[in-house]
Protein backbone atom coordinates (compact mmCIF):
# COMPACT_ATOMS: atom_id res chain seq x y z
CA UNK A 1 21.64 -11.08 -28.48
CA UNK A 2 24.81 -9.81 -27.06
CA UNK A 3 22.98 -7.80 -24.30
CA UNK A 4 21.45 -10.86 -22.70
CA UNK A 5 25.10 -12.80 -23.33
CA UNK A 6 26.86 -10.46 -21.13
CA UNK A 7 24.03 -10.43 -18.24
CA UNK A 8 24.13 -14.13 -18.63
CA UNK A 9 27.84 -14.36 -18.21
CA UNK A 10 27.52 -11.81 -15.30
CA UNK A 11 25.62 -13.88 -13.43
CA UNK A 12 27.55 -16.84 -13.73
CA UNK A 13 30.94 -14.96 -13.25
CA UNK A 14 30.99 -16.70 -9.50
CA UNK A 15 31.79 -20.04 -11.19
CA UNK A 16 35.06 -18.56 -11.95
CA UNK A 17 35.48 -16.45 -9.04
CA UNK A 18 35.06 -18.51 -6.07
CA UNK A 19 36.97 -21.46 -7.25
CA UNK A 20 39.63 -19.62 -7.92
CA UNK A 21 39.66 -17.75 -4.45
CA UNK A 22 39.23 -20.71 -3.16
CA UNK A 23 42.17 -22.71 -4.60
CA UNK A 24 44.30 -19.79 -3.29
CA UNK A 25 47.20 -21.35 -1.30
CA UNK A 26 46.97 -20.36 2.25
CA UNK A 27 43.29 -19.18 1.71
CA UNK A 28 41.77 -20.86 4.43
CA UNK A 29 44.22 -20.71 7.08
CA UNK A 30 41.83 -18.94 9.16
CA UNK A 31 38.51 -20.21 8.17
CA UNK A 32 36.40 -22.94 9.36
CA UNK A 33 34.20 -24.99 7.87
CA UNK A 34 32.43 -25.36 10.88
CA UNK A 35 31.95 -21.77 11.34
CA UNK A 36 30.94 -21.14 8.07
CA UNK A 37 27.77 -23.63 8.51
CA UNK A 38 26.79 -22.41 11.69
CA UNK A 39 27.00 -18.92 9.76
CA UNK A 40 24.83 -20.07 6.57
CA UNK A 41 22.79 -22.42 9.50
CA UNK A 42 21.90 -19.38 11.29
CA UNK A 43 21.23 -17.50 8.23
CA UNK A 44 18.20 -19.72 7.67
CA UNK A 45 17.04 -19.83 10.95
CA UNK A 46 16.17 -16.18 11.21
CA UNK A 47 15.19 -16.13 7.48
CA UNK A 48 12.45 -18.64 7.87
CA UNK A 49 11.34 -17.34 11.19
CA UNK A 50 10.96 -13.87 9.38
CA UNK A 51 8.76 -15.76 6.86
CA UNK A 52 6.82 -17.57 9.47
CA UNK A 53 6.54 -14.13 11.32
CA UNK A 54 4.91 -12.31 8.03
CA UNK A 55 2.56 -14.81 8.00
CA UNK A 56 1.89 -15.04 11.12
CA UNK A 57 0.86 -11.30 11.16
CA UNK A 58 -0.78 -11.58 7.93
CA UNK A 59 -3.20 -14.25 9.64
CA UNK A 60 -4.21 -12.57 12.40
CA UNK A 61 -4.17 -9.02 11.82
CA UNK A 62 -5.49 -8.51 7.83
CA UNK A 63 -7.42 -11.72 6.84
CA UNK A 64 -7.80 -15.14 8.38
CA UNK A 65 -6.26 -16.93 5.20
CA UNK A 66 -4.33 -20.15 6.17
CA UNK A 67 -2.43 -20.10 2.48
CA UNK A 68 -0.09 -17.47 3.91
CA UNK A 69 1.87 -20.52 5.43
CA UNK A 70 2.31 -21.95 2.23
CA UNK A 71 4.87 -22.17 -0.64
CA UNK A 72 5.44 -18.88 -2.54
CA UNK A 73 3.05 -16.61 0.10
CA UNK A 74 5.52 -17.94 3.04
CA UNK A 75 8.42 -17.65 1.14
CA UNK A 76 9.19 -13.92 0.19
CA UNK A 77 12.43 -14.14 0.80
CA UNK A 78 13.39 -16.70 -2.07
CA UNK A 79 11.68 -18.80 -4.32
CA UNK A 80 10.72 -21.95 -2.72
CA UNK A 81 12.73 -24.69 -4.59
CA UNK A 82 15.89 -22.39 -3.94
CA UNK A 83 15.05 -21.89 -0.26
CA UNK A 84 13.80 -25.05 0.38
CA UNK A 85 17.42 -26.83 -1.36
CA UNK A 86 19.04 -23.99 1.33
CA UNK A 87 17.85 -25.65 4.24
CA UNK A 88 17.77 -28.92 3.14
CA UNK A 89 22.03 -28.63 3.04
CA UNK A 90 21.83 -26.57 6.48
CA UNK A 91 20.02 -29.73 7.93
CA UNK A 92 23.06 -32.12 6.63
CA UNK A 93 25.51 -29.56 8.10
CA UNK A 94 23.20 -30.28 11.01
CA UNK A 95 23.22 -33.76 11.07
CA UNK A 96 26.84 -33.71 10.46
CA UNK A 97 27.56 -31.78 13.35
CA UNK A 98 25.79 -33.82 15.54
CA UNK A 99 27.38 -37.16 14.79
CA UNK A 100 30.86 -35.82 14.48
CA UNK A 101 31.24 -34.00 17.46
CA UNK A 102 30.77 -35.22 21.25
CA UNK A 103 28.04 -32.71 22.55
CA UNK A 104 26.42 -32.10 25.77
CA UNK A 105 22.81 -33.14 26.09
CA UNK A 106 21.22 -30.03 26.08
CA UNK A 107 23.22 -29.17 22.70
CA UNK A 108 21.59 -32.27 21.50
CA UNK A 109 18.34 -31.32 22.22
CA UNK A 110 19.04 -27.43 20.87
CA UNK A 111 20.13 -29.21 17.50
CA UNK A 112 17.04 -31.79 17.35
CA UNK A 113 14.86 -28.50 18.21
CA UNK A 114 16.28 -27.01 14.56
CA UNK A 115 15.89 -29.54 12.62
CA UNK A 116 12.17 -30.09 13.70
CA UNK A 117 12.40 -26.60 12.73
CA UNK A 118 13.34 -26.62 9.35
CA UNK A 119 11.62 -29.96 8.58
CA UNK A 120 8.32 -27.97 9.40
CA UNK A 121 9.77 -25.43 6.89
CA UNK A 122 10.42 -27.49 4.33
CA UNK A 123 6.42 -29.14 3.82
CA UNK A 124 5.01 -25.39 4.39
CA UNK A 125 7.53 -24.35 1.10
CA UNK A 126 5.69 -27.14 -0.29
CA UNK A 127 8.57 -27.49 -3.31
CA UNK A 128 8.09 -31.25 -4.70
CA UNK A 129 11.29 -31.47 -5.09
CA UNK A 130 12.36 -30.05 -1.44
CA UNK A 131 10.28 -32.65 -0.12
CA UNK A 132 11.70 -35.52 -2.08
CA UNK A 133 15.48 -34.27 -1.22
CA UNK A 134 14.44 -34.05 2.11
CA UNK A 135 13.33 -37.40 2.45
CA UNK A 136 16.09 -38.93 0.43
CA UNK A 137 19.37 -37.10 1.98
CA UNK A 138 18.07 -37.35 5.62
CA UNK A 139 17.14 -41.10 5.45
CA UNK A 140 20.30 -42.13 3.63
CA UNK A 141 22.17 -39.66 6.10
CA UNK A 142 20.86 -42.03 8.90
CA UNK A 143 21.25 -45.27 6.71
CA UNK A 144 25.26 -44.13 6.74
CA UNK A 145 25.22 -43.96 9.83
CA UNK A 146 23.88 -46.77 11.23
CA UNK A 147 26.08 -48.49 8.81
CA UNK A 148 29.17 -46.82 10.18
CA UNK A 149 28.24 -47.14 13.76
CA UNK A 150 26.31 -50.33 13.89
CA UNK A 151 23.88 -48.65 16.10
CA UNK A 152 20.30 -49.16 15.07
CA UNK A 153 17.39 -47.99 17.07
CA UNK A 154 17.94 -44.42 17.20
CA UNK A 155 18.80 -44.03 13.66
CA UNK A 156 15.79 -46.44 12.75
CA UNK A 157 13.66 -44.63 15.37
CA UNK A 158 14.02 -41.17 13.52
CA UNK A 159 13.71 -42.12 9.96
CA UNK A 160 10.05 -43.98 11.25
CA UNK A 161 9.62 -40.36 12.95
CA UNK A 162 10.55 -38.65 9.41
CA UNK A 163 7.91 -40.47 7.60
CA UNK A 164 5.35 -40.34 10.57
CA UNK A 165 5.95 -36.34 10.03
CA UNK A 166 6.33 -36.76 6.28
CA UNK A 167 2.54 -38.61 6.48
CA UNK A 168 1.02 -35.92 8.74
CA UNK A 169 1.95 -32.83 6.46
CA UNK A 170 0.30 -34.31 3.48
CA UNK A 171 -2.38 -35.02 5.76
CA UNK A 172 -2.79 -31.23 7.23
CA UNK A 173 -1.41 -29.61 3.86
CA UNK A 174 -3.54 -29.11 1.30
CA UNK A 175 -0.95 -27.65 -0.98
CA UNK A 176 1.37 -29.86 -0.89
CA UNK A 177 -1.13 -33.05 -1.42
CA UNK A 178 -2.33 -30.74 -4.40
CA UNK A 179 1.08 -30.31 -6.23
CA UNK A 180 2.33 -33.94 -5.45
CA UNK A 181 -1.37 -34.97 -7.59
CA UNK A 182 -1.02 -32.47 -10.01
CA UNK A 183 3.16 -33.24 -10.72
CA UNK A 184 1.36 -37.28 -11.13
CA UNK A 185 -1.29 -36.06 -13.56
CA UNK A 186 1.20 -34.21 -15.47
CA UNK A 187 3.29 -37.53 -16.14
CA UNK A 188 0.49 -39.75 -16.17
CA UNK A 189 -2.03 -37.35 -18.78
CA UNK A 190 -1.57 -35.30 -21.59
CA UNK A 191 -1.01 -32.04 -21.33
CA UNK A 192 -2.62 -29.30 -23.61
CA UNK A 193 0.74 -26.62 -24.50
CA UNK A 194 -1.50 -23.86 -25.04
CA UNK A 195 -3.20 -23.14 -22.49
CA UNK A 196 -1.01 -25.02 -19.04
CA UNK A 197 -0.16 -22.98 -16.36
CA UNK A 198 0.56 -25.74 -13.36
CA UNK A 199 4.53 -26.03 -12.48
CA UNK A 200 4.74 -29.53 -13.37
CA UNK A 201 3.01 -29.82 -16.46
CA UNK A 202 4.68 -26.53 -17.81
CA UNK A 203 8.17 -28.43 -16.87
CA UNK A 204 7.03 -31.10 -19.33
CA UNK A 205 6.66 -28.38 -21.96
CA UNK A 206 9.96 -26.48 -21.59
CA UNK A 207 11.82 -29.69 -21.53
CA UNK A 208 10.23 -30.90 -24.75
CA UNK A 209 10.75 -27.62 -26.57
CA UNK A 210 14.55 -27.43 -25.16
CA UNK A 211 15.11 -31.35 -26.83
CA UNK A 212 13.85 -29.55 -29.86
CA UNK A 213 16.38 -26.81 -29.38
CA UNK A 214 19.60 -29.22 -29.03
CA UNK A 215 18.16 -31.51 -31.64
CA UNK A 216 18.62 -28.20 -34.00
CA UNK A 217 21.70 -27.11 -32.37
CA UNK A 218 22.82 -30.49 -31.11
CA UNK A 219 26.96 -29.26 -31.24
CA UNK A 220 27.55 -25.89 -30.40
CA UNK A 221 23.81 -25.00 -29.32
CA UNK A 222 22.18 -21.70 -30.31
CA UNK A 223 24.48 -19.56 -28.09
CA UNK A 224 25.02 -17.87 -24.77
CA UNK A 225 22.97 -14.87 -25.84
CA UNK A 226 20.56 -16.82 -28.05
CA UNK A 227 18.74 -19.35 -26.16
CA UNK A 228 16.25 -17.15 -24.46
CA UNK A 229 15.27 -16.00 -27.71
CA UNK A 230 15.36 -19.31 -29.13
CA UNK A 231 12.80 -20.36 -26.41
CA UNK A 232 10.41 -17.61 -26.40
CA UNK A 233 10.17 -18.54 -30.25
CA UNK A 234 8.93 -21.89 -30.07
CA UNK A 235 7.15 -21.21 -27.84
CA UNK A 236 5.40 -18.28 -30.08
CA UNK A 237 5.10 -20.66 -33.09
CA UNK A 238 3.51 -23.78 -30.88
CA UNK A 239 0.76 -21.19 -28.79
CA UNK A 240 2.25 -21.74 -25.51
CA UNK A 241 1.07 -18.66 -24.39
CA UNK A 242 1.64 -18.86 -20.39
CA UNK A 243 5.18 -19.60 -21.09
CA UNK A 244 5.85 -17.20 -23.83
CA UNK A 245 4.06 -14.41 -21.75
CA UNK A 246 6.04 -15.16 -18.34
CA UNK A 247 9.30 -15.85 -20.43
CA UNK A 248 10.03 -19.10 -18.90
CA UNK A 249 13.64 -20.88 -19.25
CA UNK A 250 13.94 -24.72 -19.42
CA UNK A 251 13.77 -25.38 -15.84
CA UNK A 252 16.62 -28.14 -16.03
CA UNK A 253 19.83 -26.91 -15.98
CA UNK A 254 21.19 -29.64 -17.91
CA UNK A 255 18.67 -29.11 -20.80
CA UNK A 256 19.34 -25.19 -20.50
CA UNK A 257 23.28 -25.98 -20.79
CA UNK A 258 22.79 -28.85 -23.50
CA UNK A 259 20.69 -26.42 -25.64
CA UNK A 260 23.02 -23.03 -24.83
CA UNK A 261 26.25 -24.23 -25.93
CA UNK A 262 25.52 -28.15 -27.06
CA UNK A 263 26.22 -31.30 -26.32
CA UNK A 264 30.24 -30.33 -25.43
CA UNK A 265 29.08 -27.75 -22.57
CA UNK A 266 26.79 -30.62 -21.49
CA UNK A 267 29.57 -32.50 -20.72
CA UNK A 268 31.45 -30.10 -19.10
CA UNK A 269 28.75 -29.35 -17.24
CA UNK A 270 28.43 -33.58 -15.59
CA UNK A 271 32.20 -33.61 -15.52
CA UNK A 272 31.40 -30.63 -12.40
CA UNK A 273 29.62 -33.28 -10.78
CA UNK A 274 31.25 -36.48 -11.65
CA UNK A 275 34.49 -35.55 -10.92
CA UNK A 276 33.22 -34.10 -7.06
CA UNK A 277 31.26 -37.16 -6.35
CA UNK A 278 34.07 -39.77 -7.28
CA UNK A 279 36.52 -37.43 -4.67
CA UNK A 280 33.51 -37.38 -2.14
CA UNK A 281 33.84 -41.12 -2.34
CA UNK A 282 37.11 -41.89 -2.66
CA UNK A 283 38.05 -39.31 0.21
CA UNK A 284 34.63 -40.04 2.39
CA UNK A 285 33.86 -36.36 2.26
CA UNK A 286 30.53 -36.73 3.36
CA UNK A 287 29.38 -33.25 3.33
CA UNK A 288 30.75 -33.28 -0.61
CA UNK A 289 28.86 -35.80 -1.31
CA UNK A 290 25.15 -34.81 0.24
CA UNK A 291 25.98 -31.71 -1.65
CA UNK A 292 26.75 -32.92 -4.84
CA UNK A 293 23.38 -35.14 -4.69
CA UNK A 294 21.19 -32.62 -3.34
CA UNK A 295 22.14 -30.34 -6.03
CA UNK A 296 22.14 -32.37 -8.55
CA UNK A 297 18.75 -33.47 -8.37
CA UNK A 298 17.49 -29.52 -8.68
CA UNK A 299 19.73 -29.39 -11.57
CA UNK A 300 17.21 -31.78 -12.78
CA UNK A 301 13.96 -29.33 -12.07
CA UNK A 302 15.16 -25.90 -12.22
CA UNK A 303 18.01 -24.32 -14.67
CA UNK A 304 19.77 -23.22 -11.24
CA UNK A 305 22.55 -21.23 -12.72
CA UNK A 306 20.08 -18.86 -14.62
CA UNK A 307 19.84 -16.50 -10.99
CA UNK A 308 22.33 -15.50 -8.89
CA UNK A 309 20.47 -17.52 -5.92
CA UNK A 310 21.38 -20.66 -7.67
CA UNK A 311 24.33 -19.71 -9.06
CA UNK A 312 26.54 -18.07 -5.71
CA UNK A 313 25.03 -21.08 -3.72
CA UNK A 314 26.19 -23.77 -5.87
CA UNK A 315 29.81 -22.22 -7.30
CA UNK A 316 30.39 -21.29 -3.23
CA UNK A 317 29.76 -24.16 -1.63
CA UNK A 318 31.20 -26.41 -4.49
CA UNK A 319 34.66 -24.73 -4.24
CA UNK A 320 34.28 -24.71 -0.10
CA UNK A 321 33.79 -27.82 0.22
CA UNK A 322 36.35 -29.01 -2.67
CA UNK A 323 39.08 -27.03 -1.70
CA UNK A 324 39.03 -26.50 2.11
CA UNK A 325 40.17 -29.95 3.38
CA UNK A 326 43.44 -29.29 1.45
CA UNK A 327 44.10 -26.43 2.96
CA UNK A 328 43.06 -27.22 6.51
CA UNK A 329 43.37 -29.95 8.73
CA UNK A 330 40.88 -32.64 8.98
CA UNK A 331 39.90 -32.10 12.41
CA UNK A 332 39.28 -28.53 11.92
CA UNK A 333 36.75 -29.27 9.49
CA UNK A 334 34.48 -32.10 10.68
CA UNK A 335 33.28 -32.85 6.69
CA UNK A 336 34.88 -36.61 6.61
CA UNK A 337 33.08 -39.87 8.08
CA UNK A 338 34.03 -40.26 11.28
C-alpha cells in the first residue's frame, strides 16, 4: 500500500528533521532552554483554560451537563492521553524551574498556582495513563529532591498533598473512577473481541492481534505501507467489528514498530530510549530523564508516532533536550541536578 507508506513516512519525517537541526553546530547559540519551556508552559496554560472556558459556557448557557468537564468533551483541542502527557512534561519543566532557580516568594506562589492548575487538568482529562504519569514523575521528582537536598518536610508535605488531591478526584469524578474499574475488569475478565468498545479492553485486543502480526512477520514485519491493512484484516476475519469499523492501530508503539518493520526496527526503536536514559544518568540531565520516562510509558498505551501530535512532540523535545547542553552552557539551561 504505497499510498499509506508515504503518508506514514510523512508524518514521521520530524524524526529526521529535528535531530538533525538540532545537532547543527552553533544552532543554539541563541536559544534557551528555559525560554523554550516557559513558551511550550504557556502554550498549555491558555490551551486548557480555552477548554475549561468551552465548557464552562457549554454548562451554563446550552445544557446543565457536568460531563463537559471531562476527558474527550473538555479536551477539543487534543486527544486526552496526548494532552494530558503535554502537561504532565510542562509540570516537570515546572518543578524544575522552581528548584533550580532562587525565586522571589510571590514567583513561588505564581508557580505553585500552575501547577494546582494543571494537576486539576490532568484528573478532568481523565487519561489512565495521565494520571498514573502524573503520580509517578511528580512523586519521584520530589523523592530526588529530597534526596539531593536532604530537606524533608516540604517535599514530604506535597507528595501527602498530591495523593490527598489524587483521593479527592476519584472521589468527585465519576469518569475517572469509571475508566480506572473498567481498565481492572479488562485485565482481570475476559473480554468478548466482537463486540468491545471500552479503551482498555479494546487495547487488550489490538495488542493480541499485533503479537499475531510479528509472530507472522517476526523479521522484517509486514511493511511500512502494510500494517494498517494487515490489522484491519484480522480484525475482519476474528469479528472485531468496533475496531475494524473505527480502523484502530495497535495502540503501543512498540507493538506497532515490532509488527511494521520486525523485530530489527524494534530494536532500533529501544536503542532511542536506552541510549537517552543512560546519558540522562550518566550526565544528571534531569529534564532528559523525566522525559524519556514519561514518554516511554505512553509508548506503552498509544502507538504515539502514528499522528503528528505524538510524533513533533516526541522527535522535538528528544533532540532539544539531547543536543542543547552541548551547544550551550550549563547555566543557561537549568536541565542538570543542581
Amino acid at each position: 500500500n504505497y499510498d499509506y507508506a508515504f503518508l506514514d513516512l510523512q508524518t514521521k519525517l520530524c524524526l529526521l528533521i529535528f535531530p538533525l537541526l538540532f545537532s547543527s553546530p552553533g544552532y543554539f547559540e541563541n536559544i534557551s532552554l528555559k525560554n523554550i519551556a516557559k513558551a511550550f508552559v504557556l502554550g498549555n496554560i491558555i490551551a486548557l483554560a480555552f477548554c475549561l472556558g468551552r465548557s464552562a459556557y457549554l454548562y451554563i448557557y446550552i445544557r446543565k451537563f457536568i460531563f463537559v468537564f471531562y476527558s474527550a468533551r473538555m479536551s477539543v483541542i487534543l486527544h486526552p492521553s496526548y494532552f494530558a502527557m503535554y502537561i504532565n512534561l510542562a509540570i516537570i519543566f515546572i518543578l524544575n524551574q522552581f528548584y533550580a532557580e532562587r525565586l522571589k516568594h510571590i514567583i513561588k506562589g505564581f508557580y505553585i498556582l500552575i501547577f494546582l492548575f494543571f494537576s486539576i487538568g490532568i484528573f478532568l482529562l481523565s487519561s489512565k495513563l495521565g494520571v498514573i504519569s502524573y503520580l509517578g514523575n511528580v512523586c519521584l521528582f520530589f523523592i530526588i529532591q529530597m534526596i539531593l537536598r536532604k530537606k524533608y518536610l516540604a517535599e514530604i508535605c506535597a507528595i501527602c498533598f498530591i495523593f490527598f488531591i489524587t483521593f479527592l478526584s476519584f472521589k468527585l469524578s465519576p469518569t475517572l473512577t469509571e475508566r480506572f474499574d473498567n481498565a481492572v475488569n479488562a485485565v482481570s475478565q475476559p473480554v468478548d473481541e466482537t463486540k468491545q468498545e471500552e479503551s482498555s479492553a479494546l487495547r487488550t485486543i489490538t495488542w493480541k492481534t499485533a503479537f499475531e502480526i510479528i509472530s507472522e512477520n517476526p523479521i522484517l514485519g509486514v511493511g511500512t505501507g502494510d500494517i494498517k491493512d494487515a490489522l484491519l484484516e484480522k480484525y475482519r476475519l476474528k469479528g472485531m467489528n468496533f475496531p475494524l469499523n473505527s480502523k484502530l492501530n495497535v495502540h503501543n508503539q512498540f507493538l506497532q514498530t515490532a509488527g511494521t518493520i520486525g523485530i530489527i526496527g524494534l530494536i532500533l526503536l529501544l536503542l532511542i530510549f536506552v541510549v537517552p536514559f543512560y546519558i540522562s544518568i550518566k550526565k544528571r540531565n534531569l529534564m532528559l530523564f523525566f522525559f524519556i520516562l514519561l514518554t516511554s510509558m505512553n509508548f506503552m498505551v498509544e502507538s504515539m508516532l502514528e499522528r503528528q501530535a505524538g510524533v513533533i512532540f516526541f522527535s522535538f523535545f528528544l533532540s532539544l533536550l539531547m543536543f542543547i547542553e552541548k551547544n550551550n552552557k550549563r547555566e543557561e539551561t537549568s536541565i542538570e541536578i543542581p
